[in-house]
C-alpha atoms as a PDB file:
ATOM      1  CA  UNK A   1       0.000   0.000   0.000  1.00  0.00           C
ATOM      2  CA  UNK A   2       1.616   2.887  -1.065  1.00  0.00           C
ATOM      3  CA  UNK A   3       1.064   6.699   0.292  1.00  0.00           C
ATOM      4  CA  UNK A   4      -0.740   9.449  -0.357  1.00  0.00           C
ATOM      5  CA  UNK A   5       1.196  12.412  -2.256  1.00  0.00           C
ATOM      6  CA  UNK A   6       2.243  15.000   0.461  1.00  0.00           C
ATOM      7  CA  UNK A   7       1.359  12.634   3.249  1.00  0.00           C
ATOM      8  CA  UNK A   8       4.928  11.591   4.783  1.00  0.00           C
ATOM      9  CA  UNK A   9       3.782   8.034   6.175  1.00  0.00           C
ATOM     10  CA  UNK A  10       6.064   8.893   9.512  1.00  0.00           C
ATOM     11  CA  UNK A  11       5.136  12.349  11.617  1.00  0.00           C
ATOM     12  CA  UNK A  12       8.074  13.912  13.491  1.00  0.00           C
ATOM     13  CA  UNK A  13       7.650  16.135  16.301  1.00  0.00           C
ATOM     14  CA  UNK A  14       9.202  17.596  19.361  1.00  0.00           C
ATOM     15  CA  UNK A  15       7.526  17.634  22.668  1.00  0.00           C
ATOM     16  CA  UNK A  16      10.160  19.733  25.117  1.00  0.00           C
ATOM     17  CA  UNK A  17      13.266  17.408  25.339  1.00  0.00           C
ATOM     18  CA  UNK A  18      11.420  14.604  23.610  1.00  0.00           C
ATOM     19  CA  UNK A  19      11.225  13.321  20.308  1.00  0.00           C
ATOM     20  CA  UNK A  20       8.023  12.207  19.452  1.00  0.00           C
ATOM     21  CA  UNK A  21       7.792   9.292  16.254  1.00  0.00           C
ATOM     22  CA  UNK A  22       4.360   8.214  14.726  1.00  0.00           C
ATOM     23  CA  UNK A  23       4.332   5.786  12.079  1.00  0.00           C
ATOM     24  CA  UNK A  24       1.097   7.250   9.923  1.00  0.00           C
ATOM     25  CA  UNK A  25       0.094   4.291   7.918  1.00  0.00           C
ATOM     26  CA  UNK A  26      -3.454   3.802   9.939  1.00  0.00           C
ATOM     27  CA  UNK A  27      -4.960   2.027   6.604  1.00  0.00           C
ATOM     28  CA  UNK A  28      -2.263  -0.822   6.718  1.00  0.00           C
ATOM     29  CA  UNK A  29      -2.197  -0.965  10.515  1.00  0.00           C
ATOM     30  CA  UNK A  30       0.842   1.245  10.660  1.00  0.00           C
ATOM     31  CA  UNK A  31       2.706  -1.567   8.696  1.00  0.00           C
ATOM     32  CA  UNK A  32       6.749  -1.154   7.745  1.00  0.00           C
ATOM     33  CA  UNK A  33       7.684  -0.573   4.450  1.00  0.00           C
ATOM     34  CA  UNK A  34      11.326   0.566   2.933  1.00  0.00           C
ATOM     35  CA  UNK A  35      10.333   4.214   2.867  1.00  0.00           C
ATOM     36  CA  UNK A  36       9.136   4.258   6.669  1.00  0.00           C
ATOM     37  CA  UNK A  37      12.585   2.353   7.843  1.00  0.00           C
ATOM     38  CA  UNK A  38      13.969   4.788   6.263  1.00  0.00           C
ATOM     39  CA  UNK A  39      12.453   8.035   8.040  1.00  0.00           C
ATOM     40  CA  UNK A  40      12.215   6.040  11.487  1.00  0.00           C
ATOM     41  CA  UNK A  41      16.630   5.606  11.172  1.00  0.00           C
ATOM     42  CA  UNK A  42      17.048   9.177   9.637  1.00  0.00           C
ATOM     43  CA  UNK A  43      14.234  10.344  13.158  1.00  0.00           C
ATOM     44  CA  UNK A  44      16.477   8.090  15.508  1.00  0.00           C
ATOM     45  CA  UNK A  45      19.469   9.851  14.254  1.00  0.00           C
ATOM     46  CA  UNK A  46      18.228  13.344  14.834  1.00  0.00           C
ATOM     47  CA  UNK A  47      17.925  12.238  18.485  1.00  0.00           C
ATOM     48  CA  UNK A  48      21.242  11.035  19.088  1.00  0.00           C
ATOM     49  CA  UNK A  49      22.899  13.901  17.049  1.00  0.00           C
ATOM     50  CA  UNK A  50      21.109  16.819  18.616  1.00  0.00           C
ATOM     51  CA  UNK A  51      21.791  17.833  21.907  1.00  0.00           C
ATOM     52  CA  UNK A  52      18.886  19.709  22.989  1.00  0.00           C
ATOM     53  CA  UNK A  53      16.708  16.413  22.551  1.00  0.00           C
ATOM     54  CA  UNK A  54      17.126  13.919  25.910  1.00  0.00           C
ATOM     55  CA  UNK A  55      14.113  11.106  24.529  1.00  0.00           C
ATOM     56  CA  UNK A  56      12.465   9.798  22.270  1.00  0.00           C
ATOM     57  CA  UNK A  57       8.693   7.938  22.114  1.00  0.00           C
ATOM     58  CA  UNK A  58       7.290   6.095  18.949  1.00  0.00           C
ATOM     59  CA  UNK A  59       3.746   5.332  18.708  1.00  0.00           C
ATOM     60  CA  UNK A  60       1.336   4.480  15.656  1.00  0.00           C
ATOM     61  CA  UNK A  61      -1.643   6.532  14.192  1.00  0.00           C
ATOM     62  CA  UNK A  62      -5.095   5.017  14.571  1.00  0.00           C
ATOM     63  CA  UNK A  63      -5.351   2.882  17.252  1.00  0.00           C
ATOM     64  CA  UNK A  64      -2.727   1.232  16.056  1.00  0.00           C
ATOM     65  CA  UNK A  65       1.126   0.771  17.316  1.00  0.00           C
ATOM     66  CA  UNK A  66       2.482  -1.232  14.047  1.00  0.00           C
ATOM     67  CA  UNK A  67       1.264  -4.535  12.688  1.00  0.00           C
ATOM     68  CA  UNK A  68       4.876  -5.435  11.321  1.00  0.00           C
ATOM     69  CA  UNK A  69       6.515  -5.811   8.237  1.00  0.00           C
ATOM     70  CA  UNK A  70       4.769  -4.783   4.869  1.00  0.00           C
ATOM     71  CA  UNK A  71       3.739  -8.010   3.714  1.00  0.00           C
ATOM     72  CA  UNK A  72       2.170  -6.460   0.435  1.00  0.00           C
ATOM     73  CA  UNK A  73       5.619  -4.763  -0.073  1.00  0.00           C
ATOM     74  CA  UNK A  74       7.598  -7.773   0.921  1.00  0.00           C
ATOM     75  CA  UNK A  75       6.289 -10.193  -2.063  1.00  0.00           C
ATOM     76  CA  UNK A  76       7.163  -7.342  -4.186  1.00  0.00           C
ATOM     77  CA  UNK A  77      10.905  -8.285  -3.173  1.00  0.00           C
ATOM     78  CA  UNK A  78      10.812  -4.906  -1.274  1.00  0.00           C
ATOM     79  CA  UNK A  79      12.241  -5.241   2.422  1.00  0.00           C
ATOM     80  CA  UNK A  80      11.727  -2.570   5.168  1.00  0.00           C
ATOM     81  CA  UNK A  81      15.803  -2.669   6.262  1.00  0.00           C
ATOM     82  CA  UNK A  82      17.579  -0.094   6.498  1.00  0.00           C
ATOM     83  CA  UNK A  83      21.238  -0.100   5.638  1.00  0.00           C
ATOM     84  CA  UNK A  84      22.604   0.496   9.001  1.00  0.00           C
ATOM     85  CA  UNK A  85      20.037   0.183  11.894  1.00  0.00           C
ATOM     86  CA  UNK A  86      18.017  -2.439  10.336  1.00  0.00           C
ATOM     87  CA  UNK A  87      14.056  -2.928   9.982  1.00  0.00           C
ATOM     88  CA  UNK A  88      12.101  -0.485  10.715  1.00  0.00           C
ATOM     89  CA  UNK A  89      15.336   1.777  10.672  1.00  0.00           C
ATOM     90  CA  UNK A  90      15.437   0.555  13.853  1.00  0.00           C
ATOM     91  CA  UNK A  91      16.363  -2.843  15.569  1.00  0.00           C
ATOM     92  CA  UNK A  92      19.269  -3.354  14.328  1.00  0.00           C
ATOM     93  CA  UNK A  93      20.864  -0.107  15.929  1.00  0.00           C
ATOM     94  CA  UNK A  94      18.540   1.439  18.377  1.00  0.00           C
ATOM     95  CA  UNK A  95      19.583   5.128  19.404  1.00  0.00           C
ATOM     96  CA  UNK A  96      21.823   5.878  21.921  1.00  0.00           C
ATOM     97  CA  UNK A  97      19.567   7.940  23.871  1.00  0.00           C
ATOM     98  CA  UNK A  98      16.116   6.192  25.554  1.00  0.00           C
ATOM     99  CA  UNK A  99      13.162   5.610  23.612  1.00  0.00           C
ATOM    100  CA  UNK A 100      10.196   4.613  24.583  1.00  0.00           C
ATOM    101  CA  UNK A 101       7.321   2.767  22.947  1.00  0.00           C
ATOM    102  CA  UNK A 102       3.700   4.158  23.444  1.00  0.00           C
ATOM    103  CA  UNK A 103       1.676   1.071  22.352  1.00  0.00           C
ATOM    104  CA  UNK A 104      -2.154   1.220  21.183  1.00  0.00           C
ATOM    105  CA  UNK A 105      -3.933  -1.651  19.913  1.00  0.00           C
ATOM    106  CA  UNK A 106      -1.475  -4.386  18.380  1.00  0.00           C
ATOM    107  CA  UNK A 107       1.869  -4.488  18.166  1.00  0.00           C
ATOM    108  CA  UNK A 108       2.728  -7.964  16.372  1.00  0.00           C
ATOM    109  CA  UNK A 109       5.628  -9.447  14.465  1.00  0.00           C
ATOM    110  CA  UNK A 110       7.871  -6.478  13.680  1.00  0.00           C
ATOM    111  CA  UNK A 111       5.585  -4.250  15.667  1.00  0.00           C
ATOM    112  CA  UNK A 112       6.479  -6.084  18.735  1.00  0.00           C
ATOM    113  CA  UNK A 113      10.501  -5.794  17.684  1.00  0.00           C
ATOM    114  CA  UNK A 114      10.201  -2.280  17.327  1.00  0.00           C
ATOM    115  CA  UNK A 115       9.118  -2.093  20.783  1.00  0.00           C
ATOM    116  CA  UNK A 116      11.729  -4.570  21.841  1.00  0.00           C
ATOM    117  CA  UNK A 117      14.589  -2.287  20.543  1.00  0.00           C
ATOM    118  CA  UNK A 118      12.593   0.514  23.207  1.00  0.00           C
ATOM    119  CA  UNK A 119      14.194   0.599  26.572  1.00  0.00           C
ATOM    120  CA  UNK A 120      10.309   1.490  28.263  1.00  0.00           C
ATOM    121  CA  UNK A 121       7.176   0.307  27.346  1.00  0.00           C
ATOM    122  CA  UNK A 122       3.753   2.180  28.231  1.00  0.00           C
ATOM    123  CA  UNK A 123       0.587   0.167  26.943  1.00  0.00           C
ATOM    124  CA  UNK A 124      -3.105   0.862  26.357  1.00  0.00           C
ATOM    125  CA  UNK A 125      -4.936  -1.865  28.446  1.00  0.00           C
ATOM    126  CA  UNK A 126      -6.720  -2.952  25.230  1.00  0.00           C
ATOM    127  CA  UNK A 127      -3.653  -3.633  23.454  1.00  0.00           C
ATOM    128  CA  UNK A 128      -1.989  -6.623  22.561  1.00  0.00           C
ATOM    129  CA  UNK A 129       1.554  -8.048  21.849  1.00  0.00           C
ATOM    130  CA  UNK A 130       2.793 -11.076  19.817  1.00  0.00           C
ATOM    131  CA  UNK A 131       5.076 -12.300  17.086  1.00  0.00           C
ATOM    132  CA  UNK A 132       3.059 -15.054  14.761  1.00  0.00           C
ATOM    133  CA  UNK A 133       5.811 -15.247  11.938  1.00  0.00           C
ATOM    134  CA  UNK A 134       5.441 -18.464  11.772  1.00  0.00           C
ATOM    135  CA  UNK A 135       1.985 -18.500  10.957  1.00  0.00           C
ATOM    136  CA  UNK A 136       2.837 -16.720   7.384  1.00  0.00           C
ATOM    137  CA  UNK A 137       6.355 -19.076   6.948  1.00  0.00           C
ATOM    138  CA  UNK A 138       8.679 -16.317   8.406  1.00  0.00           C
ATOM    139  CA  UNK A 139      10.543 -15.698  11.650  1.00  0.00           C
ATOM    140  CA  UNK A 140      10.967 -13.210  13.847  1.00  0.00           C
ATOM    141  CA  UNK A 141      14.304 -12.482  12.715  1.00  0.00           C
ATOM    142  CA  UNK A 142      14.192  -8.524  13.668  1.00  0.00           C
ATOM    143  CA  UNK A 143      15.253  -8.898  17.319  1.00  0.00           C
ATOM    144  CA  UNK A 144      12.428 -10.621  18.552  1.00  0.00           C
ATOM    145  CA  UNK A 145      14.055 -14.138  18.985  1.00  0.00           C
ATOM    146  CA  UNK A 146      16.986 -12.424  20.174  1.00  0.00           C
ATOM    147  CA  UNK A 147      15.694  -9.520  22.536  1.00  0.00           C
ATOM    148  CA  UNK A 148      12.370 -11.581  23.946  1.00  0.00           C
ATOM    149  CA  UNK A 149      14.195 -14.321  26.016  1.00  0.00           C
ATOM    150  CA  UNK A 150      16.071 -11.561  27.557  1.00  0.00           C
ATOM    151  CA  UNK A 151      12.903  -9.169  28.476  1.00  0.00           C
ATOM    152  CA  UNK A 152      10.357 -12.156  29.517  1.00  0.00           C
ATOM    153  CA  UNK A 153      11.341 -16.044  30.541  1.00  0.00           C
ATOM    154  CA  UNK A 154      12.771 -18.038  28.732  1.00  0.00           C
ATOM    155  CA  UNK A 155       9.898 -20.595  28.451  1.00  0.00           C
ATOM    156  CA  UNK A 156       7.551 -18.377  27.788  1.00  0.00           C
ATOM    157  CA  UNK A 157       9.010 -16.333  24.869  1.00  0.00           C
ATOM    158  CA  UNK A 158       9.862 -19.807  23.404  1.00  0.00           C
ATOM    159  CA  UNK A 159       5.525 -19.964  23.616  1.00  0.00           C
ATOM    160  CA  UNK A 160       5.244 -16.820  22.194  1.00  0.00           C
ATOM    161  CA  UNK A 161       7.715 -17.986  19.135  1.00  0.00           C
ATOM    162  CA  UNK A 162       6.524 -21.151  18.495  1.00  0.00           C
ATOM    163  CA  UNK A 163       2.473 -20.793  18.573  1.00  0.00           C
ATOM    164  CA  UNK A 164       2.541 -17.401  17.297  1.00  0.00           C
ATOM    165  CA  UNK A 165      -0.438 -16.154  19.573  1.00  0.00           C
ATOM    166  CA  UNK A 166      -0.691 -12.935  21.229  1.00  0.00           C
ATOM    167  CA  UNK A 167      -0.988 -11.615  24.483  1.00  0.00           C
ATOM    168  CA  UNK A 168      -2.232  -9.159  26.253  1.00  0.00           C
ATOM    169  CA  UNK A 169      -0.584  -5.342  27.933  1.00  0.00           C
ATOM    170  CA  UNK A 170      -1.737  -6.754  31.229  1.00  0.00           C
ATOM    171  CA  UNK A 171       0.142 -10.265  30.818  1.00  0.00           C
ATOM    172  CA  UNK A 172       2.912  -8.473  29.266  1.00  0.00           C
ATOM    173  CA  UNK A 173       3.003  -6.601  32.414  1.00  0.00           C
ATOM    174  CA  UNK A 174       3.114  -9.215  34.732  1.00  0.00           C
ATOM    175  CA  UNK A 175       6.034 -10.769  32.565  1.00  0.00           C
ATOM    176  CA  UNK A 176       7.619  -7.543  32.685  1.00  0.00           C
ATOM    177  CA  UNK A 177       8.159  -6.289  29.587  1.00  0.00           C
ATOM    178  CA  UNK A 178       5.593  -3.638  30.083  1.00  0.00           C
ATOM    179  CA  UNK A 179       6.517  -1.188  32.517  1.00  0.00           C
ATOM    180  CA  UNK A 180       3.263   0.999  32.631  1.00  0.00           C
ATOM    181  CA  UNK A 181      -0.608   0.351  31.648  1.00  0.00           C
ATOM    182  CA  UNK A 182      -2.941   2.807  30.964  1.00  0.00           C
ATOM    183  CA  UNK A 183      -6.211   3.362  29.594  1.00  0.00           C
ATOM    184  CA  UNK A 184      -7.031   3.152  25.876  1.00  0.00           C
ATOM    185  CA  UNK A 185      -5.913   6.218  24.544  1.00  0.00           C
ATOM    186  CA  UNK A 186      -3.587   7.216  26.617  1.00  0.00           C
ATOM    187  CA  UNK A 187      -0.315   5.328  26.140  1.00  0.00           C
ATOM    188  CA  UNK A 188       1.213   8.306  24.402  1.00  0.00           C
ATOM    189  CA  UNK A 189       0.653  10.770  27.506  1.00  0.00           C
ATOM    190  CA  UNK A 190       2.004   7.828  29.615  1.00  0.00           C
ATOM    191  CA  UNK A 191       4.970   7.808  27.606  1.00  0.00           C
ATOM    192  CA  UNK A 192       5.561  11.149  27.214  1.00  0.00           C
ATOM    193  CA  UNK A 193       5.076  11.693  30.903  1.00  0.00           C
ATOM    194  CA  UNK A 194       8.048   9.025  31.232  1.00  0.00           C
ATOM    195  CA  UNK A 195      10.343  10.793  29.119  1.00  0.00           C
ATOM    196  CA  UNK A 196      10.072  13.712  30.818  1.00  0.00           C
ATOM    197  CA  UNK A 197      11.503  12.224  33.954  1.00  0.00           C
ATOM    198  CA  UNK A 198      14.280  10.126  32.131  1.00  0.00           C
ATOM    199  CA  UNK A 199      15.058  14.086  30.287  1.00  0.00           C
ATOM    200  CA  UNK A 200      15.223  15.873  33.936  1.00  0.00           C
ATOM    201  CA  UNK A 201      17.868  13.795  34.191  1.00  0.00           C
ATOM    202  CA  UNK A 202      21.901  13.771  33.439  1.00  0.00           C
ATOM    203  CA  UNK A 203      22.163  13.088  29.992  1.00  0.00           C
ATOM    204  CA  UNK A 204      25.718  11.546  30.259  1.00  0.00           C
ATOM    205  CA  UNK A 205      24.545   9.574  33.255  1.00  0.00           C
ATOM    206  CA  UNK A 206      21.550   8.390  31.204  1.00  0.00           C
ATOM    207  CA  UNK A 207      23.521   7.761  27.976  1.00  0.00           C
ATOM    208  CA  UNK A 208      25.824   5.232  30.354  1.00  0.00           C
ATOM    209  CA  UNK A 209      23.673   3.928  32.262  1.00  0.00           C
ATOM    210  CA  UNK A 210      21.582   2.627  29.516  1.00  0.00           C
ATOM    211  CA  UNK A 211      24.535   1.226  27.790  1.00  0.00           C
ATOM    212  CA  UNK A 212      25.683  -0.763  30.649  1.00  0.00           C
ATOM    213  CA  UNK A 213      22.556  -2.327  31.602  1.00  0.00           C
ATOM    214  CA  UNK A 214      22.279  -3.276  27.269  1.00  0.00           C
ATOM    215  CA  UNK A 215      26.073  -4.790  27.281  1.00  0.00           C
ATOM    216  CA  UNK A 216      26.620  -5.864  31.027  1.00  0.00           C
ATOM    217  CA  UNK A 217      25.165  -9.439  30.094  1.00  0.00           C
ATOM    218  CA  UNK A 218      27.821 -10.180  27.873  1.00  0.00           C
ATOM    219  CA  UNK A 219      30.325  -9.579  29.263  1.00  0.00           C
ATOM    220  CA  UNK A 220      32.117 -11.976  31.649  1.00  0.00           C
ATOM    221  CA  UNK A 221      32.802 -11.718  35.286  1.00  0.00           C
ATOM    222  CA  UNK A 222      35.983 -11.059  35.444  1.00  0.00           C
ATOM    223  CA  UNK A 223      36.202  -7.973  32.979  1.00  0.00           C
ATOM    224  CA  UNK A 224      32.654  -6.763  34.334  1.00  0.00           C
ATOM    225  CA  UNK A 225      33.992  -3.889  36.759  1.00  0.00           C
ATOM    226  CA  UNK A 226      36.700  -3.080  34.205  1.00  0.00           C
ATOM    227  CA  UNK A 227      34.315  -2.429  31.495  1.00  0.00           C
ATOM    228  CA  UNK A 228      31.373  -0.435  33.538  1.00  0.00           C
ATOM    229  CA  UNK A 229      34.422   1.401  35.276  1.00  0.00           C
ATOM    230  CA  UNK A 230      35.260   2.458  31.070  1.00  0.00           C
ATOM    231  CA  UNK A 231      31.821   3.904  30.156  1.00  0.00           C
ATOM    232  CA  UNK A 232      31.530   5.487  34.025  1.00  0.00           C
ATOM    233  CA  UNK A 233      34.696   7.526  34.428  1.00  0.00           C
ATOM    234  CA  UNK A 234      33.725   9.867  31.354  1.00  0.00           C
ATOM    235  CA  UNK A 235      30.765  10.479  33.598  1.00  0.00           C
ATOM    236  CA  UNK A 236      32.352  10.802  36.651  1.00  0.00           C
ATOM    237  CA  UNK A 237      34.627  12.907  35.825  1.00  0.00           C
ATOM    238  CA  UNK A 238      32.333  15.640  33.474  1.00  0.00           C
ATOM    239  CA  UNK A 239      30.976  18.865  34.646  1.00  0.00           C
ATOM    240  CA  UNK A 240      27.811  17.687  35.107  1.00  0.00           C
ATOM    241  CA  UNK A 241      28.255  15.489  37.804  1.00  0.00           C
ATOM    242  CA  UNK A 242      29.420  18.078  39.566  1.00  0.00           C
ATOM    243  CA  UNK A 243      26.729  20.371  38.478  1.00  0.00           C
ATOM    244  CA  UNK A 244      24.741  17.595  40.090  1.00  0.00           C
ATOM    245  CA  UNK A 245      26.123  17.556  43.496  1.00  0.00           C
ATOM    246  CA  UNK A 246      26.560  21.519  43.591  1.00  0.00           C
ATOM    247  CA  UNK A 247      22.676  21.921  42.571  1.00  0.00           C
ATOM    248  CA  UNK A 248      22.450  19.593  45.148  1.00  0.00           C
ATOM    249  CA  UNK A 249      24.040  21.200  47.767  1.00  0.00           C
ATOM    250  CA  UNK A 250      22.037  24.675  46.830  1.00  0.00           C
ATOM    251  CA  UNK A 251      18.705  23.397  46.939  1.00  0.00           C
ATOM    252  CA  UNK A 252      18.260  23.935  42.893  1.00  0.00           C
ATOM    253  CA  UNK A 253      17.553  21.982  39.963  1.00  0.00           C
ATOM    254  CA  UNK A 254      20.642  20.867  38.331  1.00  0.00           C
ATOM    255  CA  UNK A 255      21.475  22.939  34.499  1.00  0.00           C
ATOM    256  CA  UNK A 256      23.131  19.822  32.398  1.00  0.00           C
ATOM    257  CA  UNK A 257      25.568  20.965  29.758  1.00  0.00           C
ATOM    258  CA  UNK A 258      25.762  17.480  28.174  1.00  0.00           C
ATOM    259  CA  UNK A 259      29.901  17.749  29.120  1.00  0.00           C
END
């Protein structure tokens, strides 16, 4: 399904410190196609390059987070990768900076990936979560076979592989991939509420911390400290930790110079 001329199929916005990404494709059920992979990596890259922006949230138009890949597109022979960050310019290389996924009504096969690649997850009660590959011949090949063990147990994203079935935000929750449920509606204002917290904070404290807790499991235990110790001191050692302790001292909110 192609787009309407003039009508860009993702919207781009700015919300304060956040970056705010909704794939507009409400008639295929937000589905991925080459030319939204490609606006979704150039989006992420505008957040990691520009300093004024601390977060970022991706949602879907219509009720709708994303239904996946564009299967109309992919028998064409057209695949919805980019070069570099992968599908749905995306899971491949997630941004350095947190995103979070506002989730309305399903978010299956690549939907669900995309929100696996999201370091937060705020869902509409009514929405649902799944990767059925299988059913059409495919596989979750996007992240979701590799991210899903790691986010839920083991035995049950094995389930979640292998039948294909989805489940709901409030199971999701209770597996803990989820980390807020609202009403329908209003998973965007949850989200965005989120990222204004995570942008209060230090932005080099954020930028590390996220990037330990994503490589910590691989590394062993014996080059663990070693490694955190090499993504910390940076931090340690900028001006805005000790902006941080001096606003602390006098009573203020801290002013982060990203430095």
């Amino acid at each position: 399904m192609g787009t309407e001329p003039g009508h860009s199929p993702v919207r781009v916005e700015v919300d304060r410190a956040t970056l705010i990404l909704t794939i507009d494709r409400p008639a295929a059920r937000n589905a991925v196609n080459r030319e939204v992979a490609d606006l979704i990596a150039e989006a992420m890259g505008r957040l990691d390059d520009s300093p004024e922006l601390r977060a970022g949230v991706i949602t879907g138009a219509g009720g709708t987070f994303c239904a996946g890949m564009d299967l109309k597109a992919f028998v064409t022979g057209e695949l919805p990768v980019h070069a570099d960050r992968g599908f749905a310019g995306l899971t491949r290389r997630p941004p350095v900076k947190p995103l979070i996924a506002a989730v309305e009504g399903y978010a299956l096969a690549g939907g669900l990936e995309i929100v696996l690649a999201c370091d937060l997850v705020v869902a509409a009660r009514g929405s649902w979560f799944g990767i059925p590959e299988v059913k059409r011949g495919l596989v979750a090949g996007a992240g979701g076979l590799l991210r899903l063990p790691r986010r839920i147990p083991y035995n049950i994203a094995m389930e979640l592989a292998m039948l294909g079935e989805p489940v709901t935000a409030a199971r999701m929750s209770e597996l803990g991939l989820v980390n807020r449920v609202v009403d329908d509606g209003e998973a965007l204002c949850g989200a965005l509420a989120l990222a204004r917290v995570v942008a209060a904070n230090g932005p080099l404290a954020v930028a590390a911390t996220k990037r330990v807790l994503l490589e910590s499991p691989d590394w062993g235990r014996t080059e663990a400290w070693e490694e955190q110790e090499r993504i910390l001191a940076p931090v340690t050692s900028s001006e805005d930790a000790r902006e941080g302790a001096t606003a602390f001292a006098e009573k203020r909110a801290p002013v982060w110079r990203g430095r």
